[in-house]
Protein backbone atom coordinates (compact mmCIF):
# COMPACT_ATOMS: atom_id res chain seq x y z
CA UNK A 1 0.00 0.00 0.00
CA UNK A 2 1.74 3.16 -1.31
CA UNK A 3 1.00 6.06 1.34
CA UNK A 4 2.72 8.57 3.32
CA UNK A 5 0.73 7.35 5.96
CA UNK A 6 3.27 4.75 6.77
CA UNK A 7 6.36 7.27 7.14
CA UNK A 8 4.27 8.84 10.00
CA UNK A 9 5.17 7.23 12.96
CA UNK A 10 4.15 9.87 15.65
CA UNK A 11 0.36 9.11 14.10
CA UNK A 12 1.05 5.17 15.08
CA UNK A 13 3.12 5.29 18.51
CA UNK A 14 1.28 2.82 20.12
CA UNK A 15 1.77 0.20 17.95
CA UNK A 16 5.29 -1.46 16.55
CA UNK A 17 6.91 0.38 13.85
CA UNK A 18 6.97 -3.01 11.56
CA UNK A 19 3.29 -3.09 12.12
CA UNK A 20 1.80 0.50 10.69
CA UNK A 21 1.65 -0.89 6.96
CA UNK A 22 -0.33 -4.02 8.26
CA UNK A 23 -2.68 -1.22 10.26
CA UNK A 24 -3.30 1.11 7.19
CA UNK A 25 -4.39 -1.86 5.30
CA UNK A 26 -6.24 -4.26 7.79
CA UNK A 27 -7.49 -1.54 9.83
CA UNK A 28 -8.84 1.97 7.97
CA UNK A 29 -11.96 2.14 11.24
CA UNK A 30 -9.41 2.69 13.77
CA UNK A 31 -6.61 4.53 11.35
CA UNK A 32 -9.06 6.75 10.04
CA UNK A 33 -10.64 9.03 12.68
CA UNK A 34 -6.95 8.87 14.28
CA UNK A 35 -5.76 10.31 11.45
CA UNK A 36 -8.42 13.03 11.55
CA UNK A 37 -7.79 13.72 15.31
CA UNK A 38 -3.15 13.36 15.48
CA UNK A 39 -2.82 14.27 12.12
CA UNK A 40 -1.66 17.22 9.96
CA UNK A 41 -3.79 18.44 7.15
CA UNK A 42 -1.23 16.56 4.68
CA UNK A 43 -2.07 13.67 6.79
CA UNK A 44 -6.05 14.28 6.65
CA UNK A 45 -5.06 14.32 2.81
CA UNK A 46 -3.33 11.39 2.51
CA UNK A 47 -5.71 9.39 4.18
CA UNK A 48 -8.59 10.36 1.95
CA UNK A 49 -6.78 9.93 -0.87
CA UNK A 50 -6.25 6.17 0.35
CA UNK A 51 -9.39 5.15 1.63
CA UNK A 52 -11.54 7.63 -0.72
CA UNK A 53 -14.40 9.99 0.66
CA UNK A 54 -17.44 7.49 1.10
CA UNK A 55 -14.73 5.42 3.48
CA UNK A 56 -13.44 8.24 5.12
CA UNK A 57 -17.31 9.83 6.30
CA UNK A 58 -18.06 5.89 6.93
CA UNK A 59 -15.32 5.48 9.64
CA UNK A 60 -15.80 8.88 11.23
CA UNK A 61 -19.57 8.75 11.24
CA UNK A 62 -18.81 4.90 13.56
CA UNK A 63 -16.97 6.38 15.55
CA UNK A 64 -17.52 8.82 18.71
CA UNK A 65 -15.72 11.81 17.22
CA UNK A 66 -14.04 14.19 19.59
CA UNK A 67 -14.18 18.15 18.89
CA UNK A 68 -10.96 18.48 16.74
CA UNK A 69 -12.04 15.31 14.75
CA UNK A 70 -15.88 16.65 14.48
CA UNK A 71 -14.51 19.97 12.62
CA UNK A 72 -11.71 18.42 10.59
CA UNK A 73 -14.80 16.11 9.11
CA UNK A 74 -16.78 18.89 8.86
CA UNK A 75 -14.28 20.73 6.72
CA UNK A 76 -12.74 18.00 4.61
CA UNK A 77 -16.05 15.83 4.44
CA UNK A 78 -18.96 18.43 5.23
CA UNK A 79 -19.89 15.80 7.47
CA UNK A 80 -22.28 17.15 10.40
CA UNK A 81 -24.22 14.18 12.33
CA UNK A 82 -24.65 16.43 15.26
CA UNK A 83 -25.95 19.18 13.64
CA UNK A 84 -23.43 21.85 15.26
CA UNK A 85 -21.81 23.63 12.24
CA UNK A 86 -25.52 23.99 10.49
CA UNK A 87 -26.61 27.31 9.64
């Protein structure tokens, strides 16, 4: 799996170095919204780009989102499921 997703270690420091290319492609539910909550806009990029939209809003709308993540899916996904950004 080409991404700069696996170069990113501070994104993965819980788990073994060897282990982040296994993550980004066994696990996109749990890399996802971490991604959207530790990660850079490059990284909030990147992981779109790998996963696609309709995957990305998917694994943020499953999970309980905390503030940061809720407006970093608001502005890369327009994604809203608690209604707080609505006009």
């Amino acid at each position: 799996m080409e991404s700069n997703l696996r170069f990113r270690r501070p994104l993965f420091w819980d788990i073994n170095e060897n282990d982040i290319e296994k993550a980004l492609v066994e696990s996109p539910m749990w890399v996802i919204p971490r991604v959207f909550e530790y990660g850079s806009i490059d990284d909030i990029r990147d992981v779109i780009d790998l996963y696609g939209l309709e995957k990305a809003k998917h694994a943020l709308l499953k999970t309980k989102m905390k503030p940061l993540t809720r407006s970093m899916a608001y502005l890369f996904l327009n994604i809203d499921p608690d209604k707080r950004y609505a006009v």
